[in-house]
N, C-alpha and C. Protein backbone atom coordinates (compact mmCIF):
# COMPACT_ATOMS: atom_id res chain seq x y z
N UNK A 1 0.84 -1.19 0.00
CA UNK A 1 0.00 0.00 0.00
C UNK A 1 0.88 1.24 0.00
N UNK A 2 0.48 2.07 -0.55
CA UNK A 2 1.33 3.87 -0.41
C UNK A 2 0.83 4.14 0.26
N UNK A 3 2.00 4.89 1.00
CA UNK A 3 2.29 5.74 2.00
C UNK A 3 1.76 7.26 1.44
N UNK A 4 0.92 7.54 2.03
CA UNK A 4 0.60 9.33 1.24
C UNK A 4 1.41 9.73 2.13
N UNK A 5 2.06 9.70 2.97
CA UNK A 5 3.11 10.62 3.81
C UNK A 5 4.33 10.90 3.11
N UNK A 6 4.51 10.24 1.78
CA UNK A 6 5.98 10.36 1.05
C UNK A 6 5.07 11.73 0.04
N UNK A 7 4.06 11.77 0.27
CA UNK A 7 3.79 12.71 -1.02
C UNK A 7 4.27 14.22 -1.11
N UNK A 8 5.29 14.87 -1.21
CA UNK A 8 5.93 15.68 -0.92
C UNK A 8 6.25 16.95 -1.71
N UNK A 9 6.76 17.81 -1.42
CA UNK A 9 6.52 18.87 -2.50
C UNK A 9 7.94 18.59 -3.68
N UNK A 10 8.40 17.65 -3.72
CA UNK A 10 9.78 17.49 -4.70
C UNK A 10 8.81 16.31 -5.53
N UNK A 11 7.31 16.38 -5.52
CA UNK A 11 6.50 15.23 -6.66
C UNK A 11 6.69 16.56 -7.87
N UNK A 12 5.96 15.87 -9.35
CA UNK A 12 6.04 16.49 -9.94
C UNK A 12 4.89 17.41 -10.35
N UNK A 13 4.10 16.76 -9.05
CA UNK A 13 2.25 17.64 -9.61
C UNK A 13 2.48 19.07 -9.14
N UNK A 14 3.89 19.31 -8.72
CA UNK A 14 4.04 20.81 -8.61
C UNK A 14 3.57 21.94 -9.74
N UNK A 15 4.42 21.21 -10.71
CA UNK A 15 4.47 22.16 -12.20
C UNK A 15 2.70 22.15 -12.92
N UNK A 16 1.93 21.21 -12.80
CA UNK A 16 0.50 21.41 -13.35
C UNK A 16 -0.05 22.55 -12.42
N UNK A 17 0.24 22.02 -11.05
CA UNK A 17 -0.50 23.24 -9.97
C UNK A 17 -0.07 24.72 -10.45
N UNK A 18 0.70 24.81 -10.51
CA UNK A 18 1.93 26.06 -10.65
C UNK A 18 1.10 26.59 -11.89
N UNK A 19 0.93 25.79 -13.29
CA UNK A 19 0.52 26.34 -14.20
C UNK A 19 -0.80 26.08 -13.90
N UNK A 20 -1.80 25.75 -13.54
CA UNK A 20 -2.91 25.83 -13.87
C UNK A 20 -3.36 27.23 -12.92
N UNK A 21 -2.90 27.49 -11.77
CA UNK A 21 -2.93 28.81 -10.83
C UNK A 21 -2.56 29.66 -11.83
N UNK A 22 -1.43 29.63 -12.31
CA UNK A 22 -0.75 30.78 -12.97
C UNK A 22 -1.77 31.06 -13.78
N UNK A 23 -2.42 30.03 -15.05
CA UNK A 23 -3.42 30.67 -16.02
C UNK A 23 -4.88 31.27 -15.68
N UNK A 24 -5.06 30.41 -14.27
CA UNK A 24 -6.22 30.77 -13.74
C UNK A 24 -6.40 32.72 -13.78
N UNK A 25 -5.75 32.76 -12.77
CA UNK A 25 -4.97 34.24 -12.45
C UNK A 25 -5.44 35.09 -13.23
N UNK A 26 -4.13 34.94 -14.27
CA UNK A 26 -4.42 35.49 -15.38
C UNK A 26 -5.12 35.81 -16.46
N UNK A 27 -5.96 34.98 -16.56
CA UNK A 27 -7.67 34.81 -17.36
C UNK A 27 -8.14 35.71 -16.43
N UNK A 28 -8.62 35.71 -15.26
CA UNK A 28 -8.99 36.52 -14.68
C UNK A 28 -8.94 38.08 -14.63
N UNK A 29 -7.66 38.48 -14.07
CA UNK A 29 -7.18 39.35 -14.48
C UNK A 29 -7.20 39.94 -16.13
N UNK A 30 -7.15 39.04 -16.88
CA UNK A 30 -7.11 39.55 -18.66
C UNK A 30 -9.00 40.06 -18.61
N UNK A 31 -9.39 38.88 -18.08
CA UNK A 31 -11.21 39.33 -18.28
C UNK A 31 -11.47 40.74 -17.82
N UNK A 32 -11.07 41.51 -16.77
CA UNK A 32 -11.48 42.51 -15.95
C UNK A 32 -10.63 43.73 -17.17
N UNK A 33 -9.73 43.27 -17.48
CA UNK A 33 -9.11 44.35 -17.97
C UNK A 33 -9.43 44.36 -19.52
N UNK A 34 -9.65 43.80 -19.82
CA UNK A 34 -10.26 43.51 -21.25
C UNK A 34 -11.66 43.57 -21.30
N UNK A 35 -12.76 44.05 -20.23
CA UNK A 35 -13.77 43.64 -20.40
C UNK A 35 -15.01 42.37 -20.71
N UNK A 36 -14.16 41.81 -21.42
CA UNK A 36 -15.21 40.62 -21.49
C UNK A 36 -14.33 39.65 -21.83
N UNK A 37 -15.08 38.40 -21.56
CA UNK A 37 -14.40 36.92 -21.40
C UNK A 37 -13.28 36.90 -22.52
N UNK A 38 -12.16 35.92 -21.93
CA UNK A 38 -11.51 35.71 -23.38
C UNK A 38 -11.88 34.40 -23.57
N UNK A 39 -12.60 33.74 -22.89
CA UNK A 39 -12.73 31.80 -22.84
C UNK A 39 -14.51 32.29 -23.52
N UNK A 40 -14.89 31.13 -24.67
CA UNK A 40 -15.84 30.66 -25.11
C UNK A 40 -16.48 29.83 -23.96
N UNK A 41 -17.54 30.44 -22.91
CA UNK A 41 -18.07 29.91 -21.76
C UNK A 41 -18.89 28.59 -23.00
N UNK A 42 -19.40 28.63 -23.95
CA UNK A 42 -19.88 27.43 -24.63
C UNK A 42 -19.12 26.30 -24.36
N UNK A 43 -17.90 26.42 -24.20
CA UNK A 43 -17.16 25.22 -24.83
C UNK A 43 -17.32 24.31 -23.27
N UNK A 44 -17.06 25.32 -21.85
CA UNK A 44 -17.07 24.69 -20.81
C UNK A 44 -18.69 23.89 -20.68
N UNK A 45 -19.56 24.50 -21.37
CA UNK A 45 -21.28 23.47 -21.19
C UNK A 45 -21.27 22.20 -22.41
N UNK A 46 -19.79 21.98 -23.28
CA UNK A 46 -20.27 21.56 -23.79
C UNK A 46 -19.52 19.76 -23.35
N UNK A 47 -20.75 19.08 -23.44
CA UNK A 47 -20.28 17.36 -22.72
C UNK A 47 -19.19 16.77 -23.80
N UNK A 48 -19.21 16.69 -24.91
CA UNK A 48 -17.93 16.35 -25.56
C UNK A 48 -16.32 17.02 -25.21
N UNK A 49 -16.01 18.64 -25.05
CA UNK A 49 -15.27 18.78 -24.61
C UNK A 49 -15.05 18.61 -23.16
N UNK A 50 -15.76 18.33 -22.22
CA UNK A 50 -15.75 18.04 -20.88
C UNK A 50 -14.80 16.62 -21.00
N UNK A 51 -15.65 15.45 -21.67
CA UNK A 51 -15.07 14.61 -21.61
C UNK A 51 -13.50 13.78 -22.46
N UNK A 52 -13.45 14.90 -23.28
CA UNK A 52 -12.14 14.68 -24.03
C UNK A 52 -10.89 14.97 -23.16
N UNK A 53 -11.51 16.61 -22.22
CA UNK A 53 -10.71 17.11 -21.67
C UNK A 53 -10.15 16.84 -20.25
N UNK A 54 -11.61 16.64 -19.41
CA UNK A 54 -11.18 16.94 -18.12
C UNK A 54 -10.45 15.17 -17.67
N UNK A 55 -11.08 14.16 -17.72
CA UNK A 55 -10.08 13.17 -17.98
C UNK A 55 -8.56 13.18 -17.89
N UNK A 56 -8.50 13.53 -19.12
CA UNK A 56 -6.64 13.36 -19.14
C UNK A 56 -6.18 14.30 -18.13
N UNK A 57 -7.03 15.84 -17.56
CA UNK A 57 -5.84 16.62 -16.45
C UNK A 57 -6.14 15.90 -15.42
N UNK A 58 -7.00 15.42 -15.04
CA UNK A 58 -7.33 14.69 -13.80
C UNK A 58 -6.44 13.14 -14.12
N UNK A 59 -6.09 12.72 -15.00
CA UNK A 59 -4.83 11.45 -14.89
C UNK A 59 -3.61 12.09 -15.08
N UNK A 60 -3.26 13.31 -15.35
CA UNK A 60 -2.18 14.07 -15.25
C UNK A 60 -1.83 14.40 -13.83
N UNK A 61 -2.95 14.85 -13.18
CA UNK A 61 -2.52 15.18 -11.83
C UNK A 61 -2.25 13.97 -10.81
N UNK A 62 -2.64 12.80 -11.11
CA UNK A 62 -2.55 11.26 -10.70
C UNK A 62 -1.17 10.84 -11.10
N UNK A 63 -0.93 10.87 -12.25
CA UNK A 63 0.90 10.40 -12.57
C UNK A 63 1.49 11.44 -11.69
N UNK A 64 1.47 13.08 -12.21
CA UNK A 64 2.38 13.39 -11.54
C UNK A 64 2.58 13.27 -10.08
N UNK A 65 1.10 13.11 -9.21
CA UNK A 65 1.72 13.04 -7.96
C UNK A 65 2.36 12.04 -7.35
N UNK A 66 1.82 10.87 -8.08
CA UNK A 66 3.58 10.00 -7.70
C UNK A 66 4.59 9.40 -8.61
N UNK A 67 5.17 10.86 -8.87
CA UNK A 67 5.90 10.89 -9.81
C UNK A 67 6.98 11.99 -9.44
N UNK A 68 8.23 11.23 -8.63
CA UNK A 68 8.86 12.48 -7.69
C UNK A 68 9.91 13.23 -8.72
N UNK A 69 11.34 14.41 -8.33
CA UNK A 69 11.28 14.86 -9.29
C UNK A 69 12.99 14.54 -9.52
N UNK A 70 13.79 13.80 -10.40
CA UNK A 70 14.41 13.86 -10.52
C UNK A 70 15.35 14.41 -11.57
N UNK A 71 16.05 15.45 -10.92
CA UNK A 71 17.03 16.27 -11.49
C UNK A 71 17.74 15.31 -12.61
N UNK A 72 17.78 15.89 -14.02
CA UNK A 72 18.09 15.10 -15.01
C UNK A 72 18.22 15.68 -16.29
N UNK A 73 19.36 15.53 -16.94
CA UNK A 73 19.05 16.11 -18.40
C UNK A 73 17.51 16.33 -19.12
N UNK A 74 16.85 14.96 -19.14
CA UNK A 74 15.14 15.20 -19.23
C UNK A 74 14.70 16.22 -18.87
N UNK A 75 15.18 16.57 -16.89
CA UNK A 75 14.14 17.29 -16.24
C UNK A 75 14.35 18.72 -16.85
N UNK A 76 15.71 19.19 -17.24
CA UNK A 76 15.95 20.60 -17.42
C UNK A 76 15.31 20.60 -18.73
N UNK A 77 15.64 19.68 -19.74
CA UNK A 77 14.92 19.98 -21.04
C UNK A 77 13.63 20.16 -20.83
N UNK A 78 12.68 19.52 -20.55
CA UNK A 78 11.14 19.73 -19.55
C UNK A 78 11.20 20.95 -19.20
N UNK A 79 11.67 21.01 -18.28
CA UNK A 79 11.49 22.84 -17.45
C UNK A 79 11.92 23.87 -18.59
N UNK A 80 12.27 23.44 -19.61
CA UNK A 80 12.80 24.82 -20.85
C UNK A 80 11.31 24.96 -21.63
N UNK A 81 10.89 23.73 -21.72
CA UNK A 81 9.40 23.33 -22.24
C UNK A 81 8.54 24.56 -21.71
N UNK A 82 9.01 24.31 -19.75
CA UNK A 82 7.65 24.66 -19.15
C UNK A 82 7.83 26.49 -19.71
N UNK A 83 9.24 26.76 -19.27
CA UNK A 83 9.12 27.87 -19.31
C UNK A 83 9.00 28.79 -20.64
N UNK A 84 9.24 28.06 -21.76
CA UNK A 84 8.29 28.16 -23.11
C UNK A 84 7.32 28.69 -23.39
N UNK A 85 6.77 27.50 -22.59
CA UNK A 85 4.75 27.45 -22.85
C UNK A 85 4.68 28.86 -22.02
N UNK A 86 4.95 28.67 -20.65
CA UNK A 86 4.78 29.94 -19.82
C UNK A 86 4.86 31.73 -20.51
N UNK A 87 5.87 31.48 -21.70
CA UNK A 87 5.96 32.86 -21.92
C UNK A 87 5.01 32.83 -23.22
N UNK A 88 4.83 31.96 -24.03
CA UNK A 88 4.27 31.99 -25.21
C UNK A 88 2.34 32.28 -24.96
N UNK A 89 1.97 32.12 -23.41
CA UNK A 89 1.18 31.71 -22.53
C UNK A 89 0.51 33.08 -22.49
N UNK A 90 1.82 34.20 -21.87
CA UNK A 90 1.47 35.12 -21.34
C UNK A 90 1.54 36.18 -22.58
N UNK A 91 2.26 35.83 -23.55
CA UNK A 91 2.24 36.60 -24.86
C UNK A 91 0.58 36.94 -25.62
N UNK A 92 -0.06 35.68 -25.38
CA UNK A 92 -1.18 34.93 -25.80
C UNK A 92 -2.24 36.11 -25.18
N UNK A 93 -2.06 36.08 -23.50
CA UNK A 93 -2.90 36.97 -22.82
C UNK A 93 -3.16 38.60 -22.77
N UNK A 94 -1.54 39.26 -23.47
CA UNK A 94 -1.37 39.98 -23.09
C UNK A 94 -1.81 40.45 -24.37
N UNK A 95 -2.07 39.68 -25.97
CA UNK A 95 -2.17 40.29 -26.94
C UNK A 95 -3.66 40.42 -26.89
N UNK A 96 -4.38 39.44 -26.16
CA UNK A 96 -5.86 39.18 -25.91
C UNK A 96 -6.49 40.59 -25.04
N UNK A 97 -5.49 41.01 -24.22
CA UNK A 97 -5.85 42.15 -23.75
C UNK A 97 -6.05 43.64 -24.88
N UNK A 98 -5.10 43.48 -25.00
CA UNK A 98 -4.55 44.52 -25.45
C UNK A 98 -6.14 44.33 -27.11
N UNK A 99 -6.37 43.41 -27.49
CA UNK A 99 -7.08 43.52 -28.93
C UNK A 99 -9.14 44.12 -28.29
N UNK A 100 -8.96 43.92 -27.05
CA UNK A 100 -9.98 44.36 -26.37
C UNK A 100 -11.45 43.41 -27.04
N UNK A 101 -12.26 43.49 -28.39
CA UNK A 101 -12.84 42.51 -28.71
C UNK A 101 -12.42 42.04 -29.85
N UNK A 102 -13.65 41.53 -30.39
CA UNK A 102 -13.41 40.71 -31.60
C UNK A 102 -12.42 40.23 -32.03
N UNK A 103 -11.83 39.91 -33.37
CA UNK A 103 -11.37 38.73 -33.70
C UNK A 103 -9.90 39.20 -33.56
N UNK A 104 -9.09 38.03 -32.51
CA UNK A 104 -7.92 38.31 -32.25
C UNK A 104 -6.63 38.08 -33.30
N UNK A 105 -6.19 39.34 -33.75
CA UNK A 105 -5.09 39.14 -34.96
C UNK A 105 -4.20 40.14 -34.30
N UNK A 106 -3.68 40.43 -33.32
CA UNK A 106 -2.81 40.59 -33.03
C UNK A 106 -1.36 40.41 -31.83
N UNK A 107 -0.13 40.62 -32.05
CA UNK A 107 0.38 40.02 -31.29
C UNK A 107 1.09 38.98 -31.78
N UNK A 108 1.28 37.96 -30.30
CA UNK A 108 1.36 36.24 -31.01
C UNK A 108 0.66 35.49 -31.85
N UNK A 109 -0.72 35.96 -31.82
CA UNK A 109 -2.06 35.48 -32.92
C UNK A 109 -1.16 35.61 -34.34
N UNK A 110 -0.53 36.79 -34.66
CA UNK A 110 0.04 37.00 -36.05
C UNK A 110 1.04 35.78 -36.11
N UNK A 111 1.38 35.03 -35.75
CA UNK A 111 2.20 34.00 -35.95
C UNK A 111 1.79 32.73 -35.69
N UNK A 112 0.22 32.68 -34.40
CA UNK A 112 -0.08 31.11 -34.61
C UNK A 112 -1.53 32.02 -33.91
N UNK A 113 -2.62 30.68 -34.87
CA UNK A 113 -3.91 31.62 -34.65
C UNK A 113 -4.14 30.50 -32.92
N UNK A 114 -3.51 29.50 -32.22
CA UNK A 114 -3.88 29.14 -31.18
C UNK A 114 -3.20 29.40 -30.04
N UNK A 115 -2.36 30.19 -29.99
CA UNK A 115 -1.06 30.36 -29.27
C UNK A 115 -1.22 29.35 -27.73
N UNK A 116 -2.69 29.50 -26.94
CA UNK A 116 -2.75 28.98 -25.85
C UNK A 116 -2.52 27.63 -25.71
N UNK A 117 -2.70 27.07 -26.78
CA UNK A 117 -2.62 25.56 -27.48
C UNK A 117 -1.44 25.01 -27.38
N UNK A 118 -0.98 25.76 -27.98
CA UNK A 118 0.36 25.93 -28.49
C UNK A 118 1.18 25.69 -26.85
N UNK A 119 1.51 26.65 -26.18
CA UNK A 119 1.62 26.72 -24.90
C UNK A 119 1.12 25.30 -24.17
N UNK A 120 -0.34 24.88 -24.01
CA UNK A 120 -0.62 24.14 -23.23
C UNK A 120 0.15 22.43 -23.73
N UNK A 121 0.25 22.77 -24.71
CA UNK A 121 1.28 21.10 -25.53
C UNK A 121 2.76 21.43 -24.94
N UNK A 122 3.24 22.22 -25.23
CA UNK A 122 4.19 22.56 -24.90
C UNK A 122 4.55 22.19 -23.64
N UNK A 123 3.84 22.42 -22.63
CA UNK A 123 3.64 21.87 -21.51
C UNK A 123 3.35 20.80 -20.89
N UNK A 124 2.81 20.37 -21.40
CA UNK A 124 2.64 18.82 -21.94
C UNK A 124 3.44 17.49 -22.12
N UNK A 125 4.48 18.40 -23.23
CA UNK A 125 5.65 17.75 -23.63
C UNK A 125 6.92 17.28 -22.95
N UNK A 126 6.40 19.04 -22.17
CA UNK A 126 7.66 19.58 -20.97
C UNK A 126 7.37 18.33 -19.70
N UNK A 127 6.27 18.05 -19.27
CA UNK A 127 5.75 17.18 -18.33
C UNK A 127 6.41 15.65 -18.27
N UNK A 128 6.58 15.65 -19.88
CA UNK A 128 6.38 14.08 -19.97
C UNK A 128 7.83 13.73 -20.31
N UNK A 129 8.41 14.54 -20.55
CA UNK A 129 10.08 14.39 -20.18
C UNK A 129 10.83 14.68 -19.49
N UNK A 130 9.90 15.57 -18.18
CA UNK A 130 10.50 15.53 -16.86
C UNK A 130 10.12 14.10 -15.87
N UNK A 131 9.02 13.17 -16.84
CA UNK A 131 8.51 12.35 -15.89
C UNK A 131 9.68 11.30 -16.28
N UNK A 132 9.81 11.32 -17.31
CA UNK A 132 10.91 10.36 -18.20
C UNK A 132 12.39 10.43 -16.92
N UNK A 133 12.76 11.46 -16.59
CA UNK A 133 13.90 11.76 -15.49
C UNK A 133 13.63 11.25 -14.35
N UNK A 134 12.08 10.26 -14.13
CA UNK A 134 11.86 9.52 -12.52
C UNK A 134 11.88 8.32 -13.13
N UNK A 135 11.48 8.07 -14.53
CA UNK A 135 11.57 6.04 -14.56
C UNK A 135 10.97 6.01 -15.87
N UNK A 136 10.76 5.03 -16.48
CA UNK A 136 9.89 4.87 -18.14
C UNK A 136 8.93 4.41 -17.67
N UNK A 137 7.88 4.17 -16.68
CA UNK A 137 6.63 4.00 -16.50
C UNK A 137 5.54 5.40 -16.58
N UNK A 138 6.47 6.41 -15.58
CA UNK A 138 6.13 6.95 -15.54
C UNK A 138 6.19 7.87 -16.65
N UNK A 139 7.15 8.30 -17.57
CA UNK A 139 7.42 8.69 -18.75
C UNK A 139 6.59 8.19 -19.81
N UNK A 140 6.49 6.81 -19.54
CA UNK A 140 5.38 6.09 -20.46
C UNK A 140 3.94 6.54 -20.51
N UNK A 141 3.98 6.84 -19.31
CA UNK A 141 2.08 7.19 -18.71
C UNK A 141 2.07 8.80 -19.40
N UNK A 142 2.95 9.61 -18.97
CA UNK A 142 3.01 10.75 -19.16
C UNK A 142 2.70 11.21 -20.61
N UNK A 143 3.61 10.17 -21.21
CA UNK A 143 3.66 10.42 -22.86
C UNK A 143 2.59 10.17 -23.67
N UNK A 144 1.69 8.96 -22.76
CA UNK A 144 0.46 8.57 -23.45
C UNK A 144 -0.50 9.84 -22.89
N UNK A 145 -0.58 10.58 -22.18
CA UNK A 145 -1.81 11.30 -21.38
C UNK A 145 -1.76 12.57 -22.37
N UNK A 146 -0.19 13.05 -22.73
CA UNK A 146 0.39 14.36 -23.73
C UNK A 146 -0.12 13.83 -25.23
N UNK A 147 -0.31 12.67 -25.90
CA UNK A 147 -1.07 12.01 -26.84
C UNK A 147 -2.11 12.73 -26.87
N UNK A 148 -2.36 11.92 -25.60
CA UNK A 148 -4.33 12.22 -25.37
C UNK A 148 -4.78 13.64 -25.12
N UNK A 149 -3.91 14.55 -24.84
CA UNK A 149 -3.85 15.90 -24.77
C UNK A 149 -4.02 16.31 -26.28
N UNK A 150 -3.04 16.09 -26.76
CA UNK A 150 -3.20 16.44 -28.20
C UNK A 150 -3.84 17.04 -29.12
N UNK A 151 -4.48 15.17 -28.91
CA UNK A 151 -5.03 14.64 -29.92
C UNK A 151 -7.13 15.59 -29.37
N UNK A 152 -7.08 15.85 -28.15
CA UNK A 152 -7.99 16.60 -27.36
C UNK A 152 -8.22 17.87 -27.90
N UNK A 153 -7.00 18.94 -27.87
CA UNK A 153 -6.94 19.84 -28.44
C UNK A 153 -7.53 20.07 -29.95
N UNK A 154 -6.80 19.38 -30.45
CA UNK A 154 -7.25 19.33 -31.91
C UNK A 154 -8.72 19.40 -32.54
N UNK A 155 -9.41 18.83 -31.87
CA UNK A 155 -10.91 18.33 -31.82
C UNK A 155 -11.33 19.67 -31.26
N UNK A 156 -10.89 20.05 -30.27
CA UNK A 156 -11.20 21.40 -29.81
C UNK A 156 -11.13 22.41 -30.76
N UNK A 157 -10.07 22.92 -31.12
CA UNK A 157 -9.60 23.60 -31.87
C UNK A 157 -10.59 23.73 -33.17
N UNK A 158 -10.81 22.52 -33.99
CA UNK A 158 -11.47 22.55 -34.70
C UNK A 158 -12.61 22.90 -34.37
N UNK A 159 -13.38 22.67 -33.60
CA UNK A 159 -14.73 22.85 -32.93
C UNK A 159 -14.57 24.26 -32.77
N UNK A 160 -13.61 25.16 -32.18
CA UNK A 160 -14.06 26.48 -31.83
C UNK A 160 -13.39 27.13 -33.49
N UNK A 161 -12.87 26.52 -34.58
CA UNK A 161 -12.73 27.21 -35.32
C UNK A 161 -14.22 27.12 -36.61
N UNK A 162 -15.25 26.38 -36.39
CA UNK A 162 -16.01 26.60 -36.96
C UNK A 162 -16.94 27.29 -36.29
N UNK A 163 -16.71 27.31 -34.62
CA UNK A 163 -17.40 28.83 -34.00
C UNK A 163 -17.11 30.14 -34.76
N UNK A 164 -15.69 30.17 -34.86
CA UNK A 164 -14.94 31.60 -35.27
C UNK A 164 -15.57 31.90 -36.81
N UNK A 165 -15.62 30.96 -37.75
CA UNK A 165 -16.01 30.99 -38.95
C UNK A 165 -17.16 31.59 -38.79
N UNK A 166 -17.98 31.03 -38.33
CA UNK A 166 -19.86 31.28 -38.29
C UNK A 166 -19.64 32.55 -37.66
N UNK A 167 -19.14 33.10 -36.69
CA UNK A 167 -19.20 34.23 -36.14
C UNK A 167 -18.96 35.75 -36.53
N UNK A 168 -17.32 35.00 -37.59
CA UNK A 168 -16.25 36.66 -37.98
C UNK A 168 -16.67 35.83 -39.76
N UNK A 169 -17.11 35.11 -39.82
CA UNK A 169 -16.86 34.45 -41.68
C UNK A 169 -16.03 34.85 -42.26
N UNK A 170 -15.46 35.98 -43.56
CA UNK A 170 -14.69 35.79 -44.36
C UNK A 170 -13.45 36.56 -43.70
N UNK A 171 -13.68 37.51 -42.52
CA UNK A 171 -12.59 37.70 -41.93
C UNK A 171 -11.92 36.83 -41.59
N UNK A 172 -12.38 35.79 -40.64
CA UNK A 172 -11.98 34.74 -40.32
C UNK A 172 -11.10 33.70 -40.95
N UNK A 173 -11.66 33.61 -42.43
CA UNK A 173 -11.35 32.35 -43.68
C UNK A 173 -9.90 33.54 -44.25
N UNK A 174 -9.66 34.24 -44.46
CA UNK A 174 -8.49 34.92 -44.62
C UNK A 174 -7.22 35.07 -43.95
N UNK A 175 -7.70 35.19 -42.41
CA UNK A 175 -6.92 35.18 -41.32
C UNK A 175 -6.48 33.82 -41.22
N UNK A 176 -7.10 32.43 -41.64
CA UNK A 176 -6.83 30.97 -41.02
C UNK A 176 -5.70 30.92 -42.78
N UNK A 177 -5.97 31.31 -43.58
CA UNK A 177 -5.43 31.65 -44.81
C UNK A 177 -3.70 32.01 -44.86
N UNK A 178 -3.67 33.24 -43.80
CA UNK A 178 -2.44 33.55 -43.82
C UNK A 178 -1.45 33.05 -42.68
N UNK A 179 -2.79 32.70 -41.44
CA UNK A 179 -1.82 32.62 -40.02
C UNK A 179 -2.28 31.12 -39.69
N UNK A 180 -1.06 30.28 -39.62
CA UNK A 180 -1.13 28.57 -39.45
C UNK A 180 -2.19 28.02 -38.01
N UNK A 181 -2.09 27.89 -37.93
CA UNK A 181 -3.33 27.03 -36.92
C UNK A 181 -2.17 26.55 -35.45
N UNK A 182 -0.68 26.16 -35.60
CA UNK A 182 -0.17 26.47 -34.69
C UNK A 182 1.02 27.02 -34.42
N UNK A 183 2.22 26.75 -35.32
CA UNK A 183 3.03 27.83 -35.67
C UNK A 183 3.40 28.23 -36.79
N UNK A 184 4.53 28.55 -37.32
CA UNK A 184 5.02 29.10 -38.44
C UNK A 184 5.01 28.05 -39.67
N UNK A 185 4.83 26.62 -39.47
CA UNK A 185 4.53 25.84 -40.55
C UNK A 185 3.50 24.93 -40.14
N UNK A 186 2.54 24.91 -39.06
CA UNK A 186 1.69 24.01 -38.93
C UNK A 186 0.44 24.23 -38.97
């Protein structure tokens, strides 16, 4: 049986906590200062993305917490990940602010129309090769959950880009035209 008394702050469910506070925050903060939502409250009522999504963070937060953290070529490459996503994150928010409404084309948007996406894989990636630095089970689990992340997103993505279509139409079909879906060639 485990011991929950080993569960300690050197696990690795540090870095999800860390980022999911951090974005919390900041959505927040971006909403007040921007006036209105930057999150499609649709997407949270909707039962397909519930279940694509909330799943895999809730088995994310299960690997990582016993999943302690060992210092490792992996782990630093991981943490370059995290701190990646983190800035590409806040680039994301700050251009979201700053465009106040409608359809976001500026900023990081001019270079990838999902940037948060972008960021949240990133993170993802970063996760699953810091888990790789505690053992290949856990690296294994990690790598399959960043799959399932993915492959989550994507479905998403698509889903809120035929929101964006129906909403902004040929603005929209121009903008997906010039600016890749996640970075400079994708």
């Amino acid at each position: 049986m485990y011991n929950f008394a080993s569960l300690k702050i050197c696990s690795l469910w540090v870095f999800p906590i860390v980022w999911f506070m951090l974005s919390w925050v900041l959505m927040i903060i971006a909403d007040k200062l921007r006036g209105t939502p930057i999150e499609n409250r649709e997407d949270h009522r909707n039962p397909k993305i519930f279940i694509l999504c909330v799943p895999s963070m809730l088995a994310l937060l299960i690997v990582s917490i016993f999943t302690p953290i060992v210092s490792g070529l992996l782990f630093w490459i991981g943490f370059i990940f995290q701190l990646i996503a983190a800035f590409i994150y806040i680039l994301s928010i700050i251009a979201f602010i700053k465009s106040k409404t409608g359809l976001n084309k500026i900023g990081i948007y001019r270079i990838s129309r999902n940037p948060m996406y972008v960021a949240a894989i990133l993170l993802f990636i970063g996760l699953a090769l810091m888990a790789w630095s505690a053992g290949v089970l856990t690296g294994i689990l990690l790598s399959m959950i960043t799959l399932w992340k993915i492959i989550a997103f994507y479905w998403v993505i698509r889903h809120e880009e035929r929101f964006l279509e129906s909403k902004y139409g040929n603005d929209y079909i121009e903008y997906k035209k010039v600016v890749h879906r996640y970075l400079l060639f994708i």
